[in-house]
Each structure stands twice: as structure tokens, then as C-alpha cells.
N, C-alpha and C. Protein backbone atom coordinates (compact mmCIF):
# COMPACT_ATOMS: atom_id res chain seq x y z
N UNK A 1 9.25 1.02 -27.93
CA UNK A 1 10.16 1.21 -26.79
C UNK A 1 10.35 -0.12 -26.06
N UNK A 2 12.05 -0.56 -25.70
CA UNK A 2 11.66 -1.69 -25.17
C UNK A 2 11.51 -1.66 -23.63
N UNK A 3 10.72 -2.95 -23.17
CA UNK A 3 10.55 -2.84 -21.66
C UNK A 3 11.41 -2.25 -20.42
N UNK A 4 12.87 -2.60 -20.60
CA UNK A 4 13.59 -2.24 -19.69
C UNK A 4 13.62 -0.63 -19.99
N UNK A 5 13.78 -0.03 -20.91
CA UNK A 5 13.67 1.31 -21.35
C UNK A 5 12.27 2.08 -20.52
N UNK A 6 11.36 1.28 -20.75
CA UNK A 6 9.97 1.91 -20.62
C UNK A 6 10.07 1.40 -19.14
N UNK A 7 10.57 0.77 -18.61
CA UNK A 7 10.38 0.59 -16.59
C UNK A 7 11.33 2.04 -16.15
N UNK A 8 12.62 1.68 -16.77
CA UNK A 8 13.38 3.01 -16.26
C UNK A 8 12.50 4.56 -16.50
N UNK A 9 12.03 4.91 -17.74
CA UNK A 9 10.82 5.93 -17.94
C UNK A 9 10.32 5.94 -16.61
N UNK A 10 9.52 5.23 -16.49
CA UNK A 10 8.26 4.99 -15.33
C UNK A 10 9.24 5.38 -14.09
N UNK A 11 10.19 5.04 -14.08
CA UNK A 11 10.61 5.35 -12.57
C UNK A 11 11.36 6.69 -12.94
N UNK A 12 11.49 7.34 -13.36
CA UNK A 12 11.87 8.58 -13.62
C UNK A 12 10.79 9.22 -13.31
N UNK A 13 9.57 9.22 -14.22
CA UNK A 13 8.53 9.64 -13.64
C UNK A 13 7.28 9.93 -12.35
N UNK A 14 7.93 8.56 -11.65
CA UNK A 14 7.28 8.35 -10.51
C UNK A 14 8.21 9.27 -9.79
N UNK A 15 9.17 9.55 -10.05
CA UNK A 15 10.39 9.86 -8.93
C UNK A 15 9.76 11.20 -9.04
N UNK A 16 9.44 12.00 -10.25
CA UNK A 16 9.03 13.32 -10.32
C UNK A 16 7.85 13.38 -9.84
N UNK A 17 6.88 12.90 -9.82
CA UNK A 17 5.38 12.61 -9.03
C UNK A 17 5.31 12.90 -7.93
N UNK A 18 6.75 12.06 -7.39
CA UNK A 18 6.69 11.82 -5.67
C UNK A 18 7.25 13.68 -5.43
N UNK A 19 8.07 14.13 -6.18
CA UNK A 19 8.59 14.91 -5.71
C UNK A 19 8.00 16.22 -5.78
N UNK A 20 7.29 16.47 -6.62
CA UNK A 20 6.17 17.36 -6.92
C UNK A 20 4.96 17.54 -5.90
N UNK A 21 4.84 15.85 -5.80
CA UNK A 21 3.94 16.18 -4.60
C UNK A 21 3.76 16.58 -3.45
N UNK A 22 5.10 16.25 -2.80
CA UNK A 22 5.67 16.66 -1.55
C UNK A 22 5.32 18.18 -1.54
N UNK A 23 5.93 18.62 -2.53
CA UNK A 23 6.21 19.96 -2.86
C UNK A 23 4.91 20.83 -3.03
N UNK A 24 4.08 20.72 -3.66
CA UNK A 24 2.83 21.14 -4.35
C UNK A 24 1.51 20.55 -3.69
N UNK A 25 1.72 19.66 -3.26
CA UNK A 25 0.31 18.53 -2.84
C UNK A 25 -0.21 18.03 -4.07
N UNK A 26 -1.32 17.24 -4.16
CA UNK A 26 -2.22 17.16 -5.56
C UNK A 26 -2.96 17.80 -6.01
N UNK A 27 -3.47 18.79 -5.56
CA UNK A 27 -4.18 19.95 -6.75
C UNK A 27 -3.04 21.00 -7.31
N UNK A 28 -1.67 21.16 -6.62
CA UNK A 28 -0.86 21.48 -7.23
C UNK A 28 0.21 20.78 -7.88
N UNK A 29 0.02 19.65 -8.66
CA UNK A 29 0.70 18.52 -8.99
C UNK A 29 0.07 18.59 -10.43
N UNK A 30 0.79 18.60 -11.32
CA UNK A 30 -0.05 19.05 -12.73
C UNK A 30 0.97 17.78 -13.83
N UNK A 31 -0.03 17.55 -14.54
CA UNK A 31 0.74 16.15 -15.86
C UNK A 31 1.86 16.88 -16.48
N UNK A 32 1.76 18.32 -16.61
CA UNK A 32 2.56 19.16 -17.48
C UNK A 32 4.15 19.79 -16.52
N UNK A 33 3.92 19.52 -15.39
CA UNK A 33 4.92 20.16 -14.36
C UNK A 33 5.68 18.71 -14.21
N UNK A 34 5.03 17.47 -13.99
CA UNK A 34 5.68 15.98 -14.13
C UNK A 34 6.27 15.88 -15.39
N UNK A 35 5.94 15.75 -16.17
CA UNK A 35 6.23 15.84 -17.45
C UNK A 35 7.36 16.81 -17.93
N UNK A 36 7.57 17.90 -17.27
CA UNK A 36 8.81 18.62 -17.34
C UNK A 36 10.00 18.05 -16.67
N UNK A 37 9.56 18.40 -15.33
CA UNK A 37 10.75 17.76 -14.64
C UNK A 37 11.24 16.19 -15.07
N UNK A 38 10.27 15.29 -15.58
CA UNK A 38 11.10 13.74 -15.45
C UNK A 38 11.86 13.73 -17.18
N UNK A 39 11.63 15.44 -17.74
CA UNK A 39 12.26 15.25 -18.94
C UNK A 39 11.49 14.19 -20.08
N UNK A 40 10.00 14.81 -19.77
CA UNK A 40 9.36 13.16 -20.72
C UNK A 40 8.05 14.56 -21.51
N UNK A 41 7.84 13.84 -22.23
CA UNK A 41 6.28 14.30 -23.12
C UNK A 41 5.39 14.35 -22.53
N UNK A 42 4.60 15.46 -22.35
CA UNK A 42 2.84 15.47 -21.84
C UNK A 42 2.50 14.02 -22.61
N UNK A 43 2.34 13.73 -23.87
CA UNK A 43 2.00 13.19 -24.58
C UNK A 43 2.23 11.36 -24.34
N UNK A 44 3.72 11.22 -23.85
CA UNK A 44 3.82 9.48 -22.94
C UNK A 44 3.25 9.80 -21.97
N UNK A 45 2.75 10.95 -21.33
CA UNK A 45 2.26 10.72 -19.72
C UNK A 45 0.91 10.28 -20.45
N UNK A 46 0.30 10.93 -21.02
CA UNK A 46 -1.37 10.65 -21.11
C UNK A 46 -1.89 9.43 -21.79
N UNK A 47 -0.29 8.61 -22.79
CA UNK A 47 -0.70 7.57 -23.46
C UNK A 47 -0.58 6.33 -22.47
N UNK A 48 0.84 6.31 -21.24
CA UNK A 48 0.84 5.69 -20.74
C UNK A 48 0.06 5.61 -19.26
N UNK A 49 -0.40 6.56 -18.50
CA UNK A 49 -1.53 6.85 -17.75
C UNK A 49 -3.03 7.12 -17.54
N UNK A 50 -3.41 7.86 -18.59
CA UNK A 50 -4.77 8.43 -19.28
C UNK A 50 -5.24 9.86 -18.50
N UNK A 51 -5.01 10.26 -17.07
CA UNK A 51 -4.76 11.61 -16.36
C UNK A 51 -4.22 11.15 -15.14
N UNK A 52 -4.22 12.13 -14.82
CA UNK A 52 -3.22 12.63 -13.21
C UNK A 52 -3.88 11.24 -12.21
N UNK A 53 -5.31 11.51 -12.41
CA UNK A 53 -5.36 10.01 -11.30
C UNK A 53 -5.07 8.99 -11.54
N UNK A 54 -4.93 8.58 -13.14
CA UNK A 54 -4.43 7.44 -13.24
C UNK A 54 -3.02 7.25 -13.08
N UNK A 55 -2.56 8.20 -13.19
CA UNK A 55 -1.16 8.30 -12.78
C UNK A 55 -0.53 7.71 -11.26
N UNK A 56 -1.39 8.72 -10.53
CA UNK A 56 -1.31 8.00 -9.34
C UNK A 56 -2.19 7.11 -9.02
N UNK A 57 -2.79 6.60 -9.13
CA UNK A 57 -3.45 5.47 -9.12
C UNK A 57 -1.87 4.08 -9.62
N UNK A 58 -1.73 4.58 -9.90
CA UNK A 58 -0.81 3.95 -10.91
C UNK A 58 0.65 3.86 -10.08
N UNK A 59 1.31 4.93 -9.28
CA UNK A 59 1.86 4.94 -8.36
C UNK A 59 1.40 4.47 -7.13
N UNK A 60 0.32 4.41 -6.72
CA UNK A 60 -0.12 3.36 -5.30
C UNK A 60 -0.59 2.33 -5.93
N UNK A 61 -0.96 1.32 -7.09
CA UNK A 61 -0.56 0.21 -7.11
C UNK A 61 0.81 -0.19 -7.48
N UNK A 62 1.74 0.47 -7.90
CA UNK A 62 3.38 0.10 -8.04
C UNK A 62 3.69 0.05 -6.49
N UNK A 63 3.31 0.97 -5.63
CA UNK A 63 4.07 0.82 -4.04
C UNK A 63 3.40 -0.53 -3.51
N UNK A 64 2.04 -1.00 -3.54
CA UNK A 64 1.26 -2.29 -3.11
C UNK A 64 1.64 -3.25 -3.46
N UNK A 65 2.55 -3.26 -5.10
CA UNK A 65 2.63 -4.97 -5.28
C UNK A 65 3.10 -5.10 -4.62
N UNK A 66 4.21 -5.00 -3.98
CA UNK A 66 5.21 -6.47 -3.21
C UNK A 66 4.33 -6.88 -2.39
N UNK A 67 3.15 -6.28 -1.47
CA UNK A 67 2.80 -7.15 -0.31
C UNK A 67 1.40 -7.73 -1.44
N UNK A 68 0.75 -7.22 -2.23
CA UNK A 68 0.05 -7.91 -3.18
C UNK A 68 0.15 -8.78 -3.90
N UNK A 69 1.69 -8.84 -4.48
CA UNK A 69 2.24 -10.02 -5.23
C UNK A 69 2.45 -10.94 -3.79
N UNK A 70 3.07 -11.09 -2.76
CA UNK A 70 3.29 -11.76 -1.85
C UNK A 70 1.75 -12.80 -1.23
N UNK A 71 1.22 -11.85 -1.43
CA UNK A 71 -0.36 -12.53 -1.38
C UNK A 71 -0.59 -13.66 -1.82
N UNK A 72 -0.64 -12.84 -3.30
CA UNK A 72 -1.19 -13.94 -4.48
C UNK A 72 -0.46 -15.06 -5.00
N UNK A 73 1.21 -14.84 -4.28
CA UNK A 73 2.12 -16.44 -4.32
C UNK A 73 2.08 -17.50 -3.66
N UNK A 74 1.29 -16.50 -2.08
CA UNK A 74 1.49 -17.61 -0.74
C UNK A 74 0.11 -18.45 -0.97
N UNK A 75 -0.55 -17.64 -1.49
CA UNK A 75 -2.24 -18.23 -1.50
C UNK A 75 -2.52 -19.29 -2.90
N UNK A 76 -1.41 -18.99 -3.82
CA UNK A 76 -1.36 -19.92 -4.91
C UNK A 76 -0.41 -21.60 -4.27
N UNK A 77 0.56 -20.79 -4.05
CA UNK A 77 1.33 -22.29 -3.61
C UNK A 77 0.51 -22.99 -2.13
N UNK A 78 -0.51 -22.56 -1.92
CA UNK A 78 -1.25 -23.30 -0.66
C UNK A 78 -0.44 -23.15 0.76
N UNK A 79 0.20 -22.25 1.01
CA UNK A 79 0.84 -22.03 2.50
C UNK A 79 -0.04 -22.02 3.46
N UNK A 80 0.23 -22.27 4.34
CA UNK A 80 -0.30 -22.22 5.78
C UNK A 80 -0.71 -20.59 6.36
N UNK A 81 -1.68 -20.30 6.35
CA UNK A 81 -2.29 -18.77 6.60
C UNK A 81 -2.14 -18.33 7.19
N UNK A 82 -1.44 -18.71 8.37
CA UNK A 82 -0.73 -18.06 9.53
C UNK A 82 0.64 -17.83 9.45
N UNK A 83 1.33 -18.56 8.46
CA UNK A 83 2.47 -18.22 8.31
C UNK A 83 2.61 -17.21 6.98
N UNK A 84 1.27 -17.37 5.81
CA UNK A 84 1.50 -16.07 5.07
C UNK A 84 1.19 -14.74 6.20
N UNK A 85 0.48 -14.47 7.08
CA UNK A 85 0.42 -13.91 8.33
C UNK A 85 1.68 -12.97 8.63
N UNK A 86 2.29 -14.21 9.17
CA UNK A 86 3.73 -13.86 9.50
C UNK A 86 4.61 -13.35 8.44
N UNK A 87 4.28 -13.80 7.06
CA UNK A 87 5.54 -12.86 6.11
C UNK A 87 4.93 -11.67 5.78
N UNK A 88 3.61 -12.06 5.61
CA UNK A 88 2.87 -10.32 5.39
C UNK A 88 3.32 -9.06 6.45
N UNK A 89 2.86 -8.89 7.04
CA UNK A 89 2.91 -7.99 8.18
C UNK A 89 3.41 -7.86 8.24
N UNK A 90 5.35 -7.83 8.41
CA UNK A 90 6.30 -7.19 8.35
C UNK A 90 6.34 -6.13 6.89
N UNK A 91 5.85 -6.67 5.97
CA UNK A 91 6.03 -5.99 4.64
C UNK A 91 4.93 -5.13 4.91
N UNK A 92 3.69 -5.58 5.10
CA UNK A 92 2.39 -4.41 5.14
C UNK A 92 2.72 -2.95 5.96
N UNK A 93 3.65 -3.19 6.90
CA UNK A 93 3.91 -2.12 7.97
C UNK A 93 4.89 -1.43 7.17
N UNK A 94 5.97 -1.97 6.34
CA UNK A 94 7.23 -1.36 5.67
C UNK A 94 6.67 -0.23 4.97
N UNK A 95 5.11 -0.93 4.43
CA UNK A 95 4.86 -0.21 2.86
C UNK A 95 4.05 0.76 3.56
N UNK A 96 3.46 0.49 4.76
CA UNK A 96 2.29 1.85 4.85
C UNK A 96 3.08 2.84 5.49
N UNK A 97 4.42 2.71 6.28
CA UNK A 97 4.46 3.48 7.06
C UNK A 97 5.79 4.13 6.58
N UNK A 98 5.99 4.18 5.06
CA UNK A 98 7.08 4.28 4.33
C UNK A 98 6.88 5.46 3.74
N UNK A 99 8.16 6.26 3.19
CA UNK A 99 8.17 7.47 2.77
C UNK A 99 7.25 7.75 1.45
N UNK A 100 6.74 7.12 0.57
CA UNK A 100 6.30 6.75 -0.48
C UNK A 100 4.69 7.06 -0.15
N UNK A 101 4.27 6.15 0.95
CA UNK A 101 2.83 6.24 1.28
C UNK A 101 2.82 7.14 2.55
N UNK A 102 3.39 7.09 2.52
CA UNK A 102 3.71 8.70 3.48
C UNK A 102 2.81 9.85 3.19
N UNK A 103 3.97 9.85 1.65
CA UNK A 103 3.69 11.18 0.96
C UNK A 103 2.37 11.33 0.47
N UNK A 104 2.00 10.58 0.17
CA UNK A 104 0.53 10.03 -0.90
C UNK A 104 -0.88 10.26 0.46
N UNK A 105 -0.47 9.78 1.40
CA UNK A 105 -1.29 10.13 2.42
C UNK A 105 -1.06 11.34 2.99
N UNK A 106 -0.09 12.16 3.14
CA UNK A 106 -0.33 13.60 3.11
C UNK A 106 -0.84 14.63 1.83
N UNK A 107 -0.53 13.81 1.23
CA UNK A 107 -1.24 14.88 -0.01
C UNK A 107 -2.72 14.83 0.42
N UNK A 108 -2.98 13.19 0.14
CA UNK A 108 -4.63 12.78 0.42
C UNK A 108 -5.29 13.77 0.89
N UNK A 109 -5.01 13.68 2.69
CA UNK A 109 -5.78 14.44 3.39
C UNK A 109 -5.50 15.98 2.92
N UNK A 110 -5.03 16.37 2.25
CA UNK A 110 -5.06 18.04 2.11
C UNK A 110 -5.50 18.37 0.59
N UNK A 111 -6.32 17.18 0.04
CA UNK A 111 -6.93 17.41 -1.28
C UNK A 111 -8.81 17.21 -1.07
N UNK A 112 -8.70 18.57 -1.16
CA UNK A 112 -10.23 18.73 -0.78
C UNK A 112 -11.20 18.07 -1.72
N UNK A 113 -10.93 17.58 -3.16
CA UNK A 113 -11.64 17.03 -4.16
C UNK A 113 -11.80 15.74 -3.88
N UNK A 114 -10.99 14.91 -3.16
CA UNK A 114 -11.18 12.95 -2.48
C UNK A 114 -10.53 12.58 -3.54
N UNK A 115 -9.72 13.09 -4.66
CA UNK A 115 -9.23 12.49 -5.36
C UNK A 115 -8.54 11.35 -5.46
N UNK A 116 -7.01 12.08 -4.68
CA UNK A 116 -6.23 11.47 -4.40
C UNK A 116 -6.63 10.22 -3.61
N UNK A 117 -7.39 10.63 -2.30
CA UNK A 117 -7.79 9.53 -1.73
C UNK A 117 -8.38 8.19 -1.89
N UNK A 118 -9.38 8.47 -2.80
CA UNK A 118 -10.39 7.50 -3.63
C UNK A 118 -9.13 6.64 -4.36
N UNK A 119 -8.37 7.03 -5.33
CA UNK A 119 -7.05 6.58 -6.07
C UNK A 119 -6.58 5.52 -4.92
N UNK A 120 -5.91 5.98 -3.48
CA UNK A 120 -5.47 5.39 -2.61
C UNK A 120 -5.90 4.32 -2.44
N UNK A 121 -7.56 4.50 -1.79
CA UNK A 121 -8.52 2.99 -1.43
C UNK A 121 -8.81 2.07 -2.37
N UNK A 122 -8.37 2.76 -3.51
CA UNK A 122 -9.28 1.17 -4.73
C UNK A 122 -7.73 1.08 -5.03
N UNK A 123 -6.74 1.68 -5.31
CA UNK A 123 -5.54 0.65 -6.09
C UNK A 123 -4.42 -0.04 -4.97
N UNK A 124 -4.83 0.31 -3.50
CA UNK A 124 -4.14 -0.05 -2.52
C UNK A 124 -4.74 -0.68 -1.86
N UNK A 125 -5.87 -0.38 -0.73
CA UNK A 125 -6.72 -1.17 0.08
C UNK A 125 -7.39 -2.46 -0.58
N UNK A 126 -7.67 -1.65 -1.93
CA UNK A 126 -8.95 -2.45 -2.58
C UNK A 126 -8.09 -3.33 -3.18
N UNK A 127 -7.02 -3.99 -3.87
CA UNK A 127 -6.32 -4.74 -4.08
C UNK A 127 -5.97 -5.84 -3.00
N UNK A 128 -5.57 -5.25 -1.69
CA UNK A 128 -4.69 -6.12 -0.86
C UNK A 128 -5.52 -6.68 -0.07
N UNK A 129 -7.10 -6.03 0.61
CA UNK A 129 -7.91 -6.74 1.62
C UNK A 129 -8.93 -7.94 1.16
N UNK A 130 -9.26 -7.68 -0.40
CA UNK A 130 -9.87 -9.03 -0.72
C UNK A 130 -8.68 -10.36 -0.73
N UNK A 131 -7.05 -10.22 -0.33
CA UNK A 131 -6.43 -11.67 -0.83
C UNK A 131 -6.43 -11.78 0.85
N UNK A 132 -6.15 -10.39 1.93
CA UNK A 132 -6.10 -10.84 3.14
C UNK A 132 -7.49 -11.60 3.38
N UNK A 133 -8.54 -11.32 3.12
CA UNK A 133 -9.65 -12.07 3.46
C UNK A 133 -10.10 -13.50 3.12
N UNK A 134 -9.01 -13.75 1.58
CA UNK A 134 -8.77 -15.25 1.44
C UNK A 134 -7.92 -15.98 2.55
N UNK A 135 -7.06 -15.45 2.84
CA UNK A 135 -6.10 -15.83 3.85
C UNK A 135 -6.56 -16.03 5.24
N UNK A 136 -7.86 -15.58 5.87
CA UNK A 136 -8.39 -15.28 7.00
C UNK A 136 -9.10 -16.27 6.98
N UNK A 137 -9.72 -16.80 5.69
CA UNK A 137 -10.70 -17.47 5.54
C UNK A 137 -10.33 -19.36 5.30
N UNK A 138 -9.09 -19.28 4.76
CA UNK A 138 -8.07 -19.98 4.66
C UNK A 138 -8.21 -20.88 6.33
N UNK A 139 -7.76 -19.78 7.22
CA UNK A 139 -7.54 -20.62 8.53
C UNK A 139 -8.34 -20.18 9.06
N UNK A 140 -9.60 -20.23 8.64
CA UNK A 140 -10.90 -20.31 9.19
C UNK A 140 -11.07 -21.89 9.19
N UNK A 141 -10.46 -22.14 7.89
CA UNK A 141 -11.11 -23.45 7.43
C UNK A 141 -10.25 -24.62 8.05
N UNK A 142 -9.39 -24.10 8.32
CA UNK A 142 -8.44 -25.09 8.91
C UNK A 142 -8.26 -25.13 9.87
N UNK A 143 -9.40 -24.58 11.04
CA UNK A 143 -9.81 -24.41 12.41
C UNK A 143 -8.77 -23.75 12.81
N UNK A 144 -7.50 -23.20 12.23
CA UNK A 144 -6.71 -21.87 13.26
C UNK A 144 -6.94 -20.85 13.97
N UNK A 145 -8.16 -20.40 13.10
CA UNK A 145 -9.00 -19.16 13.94
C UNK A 145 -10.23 -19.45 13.68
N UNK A 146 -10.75 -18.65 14.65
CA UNK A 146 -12.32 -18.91 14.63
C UNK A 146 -13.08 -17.52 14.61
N UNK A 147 -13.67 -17.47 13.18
CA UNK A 147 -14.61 -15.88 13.44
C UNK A 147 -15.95 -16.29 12.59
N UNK A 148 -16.84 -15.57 12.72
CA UNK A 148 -18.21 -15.40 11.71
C UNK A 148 -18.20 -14.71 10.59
N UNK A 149 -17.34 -13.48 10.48
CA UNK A 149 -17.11 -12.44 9.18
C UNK A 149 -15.58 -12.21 9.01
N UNK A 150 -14.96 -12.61 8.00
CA UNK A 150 -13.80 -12.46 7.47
C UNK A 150 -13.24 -10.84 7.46
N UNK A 151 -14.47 -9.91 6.91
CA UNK A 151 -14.38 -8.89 6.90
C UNK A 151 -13.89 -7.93 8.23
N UNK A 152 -14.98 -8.70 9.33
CA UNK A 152 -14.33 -8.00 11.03
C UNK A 152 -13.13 -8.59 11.38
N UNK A 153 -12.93 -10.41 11.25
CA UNK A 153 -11.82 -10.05 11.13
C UNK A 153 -10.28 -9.47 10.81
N UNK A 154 -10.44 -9.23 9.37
CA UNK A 154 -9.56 -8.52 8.50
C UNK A 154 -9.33 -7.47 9.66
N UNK A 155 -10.18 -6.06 9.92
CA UNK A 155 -10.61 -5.21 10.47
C UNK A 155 -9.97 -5.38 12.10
N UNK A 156 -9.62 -6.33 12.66
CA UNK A 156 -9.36 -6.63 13.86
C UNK A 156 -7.73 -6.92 13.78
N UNK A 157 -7.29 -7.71 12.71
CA UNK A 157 -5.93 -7.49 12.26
C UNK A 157 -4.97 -6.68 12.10
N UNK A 158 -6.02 -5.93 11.30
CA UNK A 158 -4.78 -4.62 10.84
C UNK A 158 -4.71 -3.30 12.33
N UNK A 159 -5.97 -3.57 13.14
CA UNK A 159 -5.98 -2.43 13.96
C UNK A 159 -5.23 -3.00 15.03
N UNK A 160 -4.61 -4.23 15.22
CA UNK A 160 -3.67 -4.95 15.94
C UNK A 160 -2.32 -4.67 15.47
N UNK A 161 -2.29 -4.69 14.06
CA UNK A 161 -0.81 -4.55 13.12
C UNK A 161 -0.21 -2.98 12.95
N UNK A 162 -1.33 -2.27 12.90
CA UNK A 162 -1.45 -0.74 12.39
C UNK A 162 -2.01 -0.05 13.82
N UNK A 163 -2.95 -0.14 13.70
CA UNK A 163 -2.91 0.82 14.73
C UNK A 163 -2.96 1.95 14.94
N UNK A 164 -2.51 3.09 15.40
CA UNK A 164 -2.58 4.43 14.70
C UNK A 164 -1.16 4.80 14.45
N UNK A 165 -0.38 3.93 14.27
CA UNK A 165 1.07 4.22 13.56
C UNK A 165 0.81 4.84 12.13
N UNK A 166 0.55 4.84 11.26
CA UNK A 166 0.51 5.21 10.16
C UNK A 166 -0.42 6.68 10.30
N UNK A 167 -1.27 7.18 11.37
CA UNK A 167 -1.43 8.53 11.48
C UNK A 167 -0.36 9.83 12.30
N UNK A 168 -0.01 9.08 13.13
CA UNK A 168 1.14 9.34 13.39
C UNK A 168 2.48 9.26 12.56
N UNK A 169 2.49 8.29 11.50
CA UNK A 169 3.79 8.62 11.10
C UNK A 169 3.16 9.97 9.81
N UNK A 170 2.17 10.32 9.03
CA UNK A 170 1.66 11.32 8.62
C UNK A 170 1.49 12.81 9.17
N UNK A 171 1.51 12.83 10.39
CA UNK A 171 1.54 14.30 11.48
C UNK A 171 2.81 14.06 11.52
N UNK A 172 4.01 13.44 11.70
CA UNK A 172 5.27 13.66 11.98
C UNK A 172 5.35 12.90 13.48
N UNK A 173 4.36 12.60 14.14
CA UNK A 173 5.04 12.44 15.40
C UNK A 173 5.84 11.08 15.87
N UNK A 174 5.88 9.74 15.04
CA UNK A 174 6.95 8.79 14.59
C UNK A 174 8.13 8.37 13.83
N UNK A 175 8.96 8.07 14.15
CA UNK A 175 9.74 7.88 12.43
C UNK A 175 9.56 6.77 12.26
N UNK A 176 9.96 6.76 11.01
CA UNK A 176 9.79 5.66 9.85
C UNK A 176 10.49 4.11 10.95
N UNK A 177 9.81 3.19 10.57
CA UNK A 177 10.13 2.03 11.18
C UNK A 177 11.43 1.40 10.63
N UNK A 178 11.85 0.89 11.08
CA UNK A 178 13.25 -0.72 11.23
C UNK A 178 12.67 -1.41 10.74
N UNK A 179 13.31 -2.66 10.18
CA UNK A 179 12.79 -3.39 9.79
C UNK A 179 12.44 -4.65 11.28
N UNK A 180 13.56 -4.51 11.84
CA UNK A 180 13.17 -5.19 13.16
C UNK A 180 11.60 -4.78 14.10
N UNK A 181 11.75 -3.31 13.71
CA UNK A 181 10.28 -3.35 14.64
C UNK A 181 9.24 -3.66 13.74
N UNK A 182 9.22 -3.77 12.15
CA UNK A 182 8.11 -4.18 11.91
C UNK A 182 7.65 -5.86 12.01
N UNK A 183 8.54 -6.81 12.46
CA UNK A 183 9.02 -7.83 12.23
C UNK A 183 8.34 -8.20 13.65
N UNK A 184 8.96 -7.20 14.96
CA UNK A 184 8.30 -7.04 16.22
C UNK A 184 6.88 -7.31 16.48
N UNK A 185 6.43 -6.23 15.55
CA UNK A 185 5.23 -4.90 16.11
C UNK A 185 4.00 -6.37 14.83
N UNK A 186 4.36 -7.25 13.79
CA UNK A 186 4.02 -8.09 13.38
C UNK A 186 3.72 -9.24 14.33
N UNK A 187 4.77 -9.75 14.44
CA UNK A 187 5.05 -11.02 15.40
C UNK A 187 3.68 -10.92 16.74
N UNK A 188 3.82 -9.62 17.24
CA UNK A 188 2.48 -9.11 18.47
C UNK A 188 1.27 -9.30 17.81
N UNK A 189 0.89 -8.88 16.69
CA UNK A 189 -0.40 -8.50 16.01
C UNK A 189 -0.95 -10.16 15.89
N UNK A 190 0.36 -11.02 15.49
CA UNK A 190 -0.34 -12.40 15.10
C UNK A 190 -0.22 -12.89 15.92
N UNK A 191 -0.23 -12.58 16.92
CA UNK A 191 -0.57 -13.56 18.85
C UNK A 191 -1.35 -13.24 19.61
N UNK A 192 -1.60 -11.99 19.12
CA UNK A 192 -2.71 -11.02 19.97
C UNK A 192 -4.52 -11.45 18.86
N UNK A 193 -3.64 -11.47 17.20
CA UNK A 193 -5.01 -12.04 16.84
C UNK A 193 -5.22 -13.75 16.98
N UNK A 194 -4.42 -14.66 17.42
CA UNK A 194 -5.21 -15.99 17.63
C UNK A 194 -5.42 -15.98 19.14
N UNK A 195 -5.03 -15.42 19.67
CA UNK A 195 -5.06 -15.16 21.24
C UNK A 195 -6.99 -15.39 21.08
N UNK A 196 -7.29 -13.89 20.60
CA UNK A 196 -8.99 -13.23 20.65
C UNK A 196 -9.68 -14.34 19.63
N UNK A 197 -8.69 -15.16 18.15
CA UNK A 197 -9.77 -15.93 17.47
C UNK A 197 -9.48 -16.85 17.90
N UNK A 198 -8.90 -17.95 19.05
CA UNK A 198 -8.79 -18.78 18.93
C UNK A 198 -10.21 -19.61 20.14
């Protein structure tokens, strides 16, 4: 199968994932009910996934690259860590507080097995907070900020950037952000954190 063939697949499939899940949650989200609806084989789901968590697993690292790939470009070409800072955080807020991880975080919490969830923290969190912690550490070194643990700071960032927006946008009681307010609600997080590290 060639690649462009096999990306379009994949997004057919994800599209049925997402939509199933909404619908069903994840213990009612089955390889064989995806597999119907995206019009595909039990048989490509299990060769190209291996089960349901890898599946989604597989769908929350497809929603993470962009701010993951964005990471691993700014931190390769040697940028200034406050300004990967500044391009991150508008994107980090897009992706968490977006219909996509939305959904994935309402399923989460209403899957009594931690499945889903566990899937969430290692192909999403666990991807993106070890490059933020290069980045922290970055302008540690370059006297921009000043902390003892990369880790609290990470931790002091995002609860500046995030906040409890993303539980709120999961209960319903926010809508989905602008791109201006994430651009905003960014711009605050990285003044408010050299403000406290500096």
C-alpha cells in the first residue's frame, strides 16, 4: 500500500475512533465497530495498531506531534528557550483544549479500567514534558530563569498556561479557545513565569 494511500486509511480510521468514542466511550469502543464504520478490515486494524490501546495510543500521539515535533525543531536548531516558550504555548493550549483531546479526556475519566488514561499520559504527556524540560533547562543555563528542579518548574508553567481550563473545557463549562486567546492566555503564562524565575 502506498504511503499517501495508507495516511488517508489512518485518517478515515481515526475519524471513526473519534466518533465512536464520543458516542460509546472506551469500553464501548470496540476494533470491530471501528473497523466497520471506517469501511476497513479487523485485520489492517490489528496489523497496523496491535489492539484498541494501541490504537489510541496511536491517536494521542498523532494529536501531540505538532507541539512535539515543534519541540524537537526549536531545540535542534538551538533557539532561544524563551522564545520556543512563546511558540509553544499557543499550540500546547490549541491541542489540549481542542475537540480531539477533548474527547479522549472524556472518555478517560469515564473508563473505569485507566486504560484510556494511562494511553493518554505516556503517548502525550510522556512525549512532550521530557523536550519541555530540555527547554527549561536550556534557559536555566543561559541565566533566563532561575530554578533548582526543571521538573517543578515544568509543573509551575503549565499550571500558569493551563490552569484549570482544560477541566473545564471537559465538564462543558468553557468553549473551545481562539486562537487569539491562546496566543493571550500564553503571552501571560511566559511573564508570570520569569516574573517568579527570574
Amino acid at each position: 500500500m502506498r504511503a499517501e494511500t495508507k495516511f488517508h486509511r489512518q485518517q478515515e480510521i481515526e475519524i471513526a475512533a473519534y466518533t465512536l468514542l464520543e458516542k460509546h466511550g472506551y469500553a464501548g469502543t470496540s476494533m470491530q465497530g471501528i473497523a466497520r464504520m471506517a469501511k476497513a478490515s479487523n485485520e489492517t486494524l490489528y496489523n497496523w495498531y496491535g489492539d484498541k490501546q494501541g490504537l489510541f495510543k496511536a491517536l494521542v500521539a498523532r494529536n501531540a506531534a505538532e507541539v512535539k515535533d515543534l519541540l524537537e525543531q526549536e531545540l535542534l536548531a538551538g533557539r532561544d528557550p524563551l522564545i520556543i516558550l512563546a511558540h509553544f504555548g499557543p499550540k500546547l493550549l490549541a491541542l489540549l483544549l481542542g475537540e480531539r483531546a477533548i474527547a479522549l479526556n472524556r472518555a478517560a475519566a469515564a473508563d473505569a479500567s485507566g486504560a484510556l488514561g494511562a494511553a493518554l499520559a505516556e503517548a502525550g504527556r510522556g512525549a512532550v514534558v521530557p523536550l519541555l524540560l530540555q527547554v527549561l533547562e536550556s534557559a536555566k543555563h543561559t541565566g533566563q530563569l532561575v530554578f533548582e528542579h526543571s521538573p517543578q518548574a515544568a509543573v509551575l508553567y503549565l499550571d500558569l498556561l493551563v490552569g484549570d481550563l482544560q477541566i473545564r473545557r471537559v465538564i462543558g463549562t468553557v468553549a473551545a479557545p481562539t486562537p487569539d486567546f491562546c496566543c493571550q492566555r500564553s503571552d501571560r503564562a511566559l511573564s508570570h513565569l520569569k516574573t517568579l524565575l527570574t
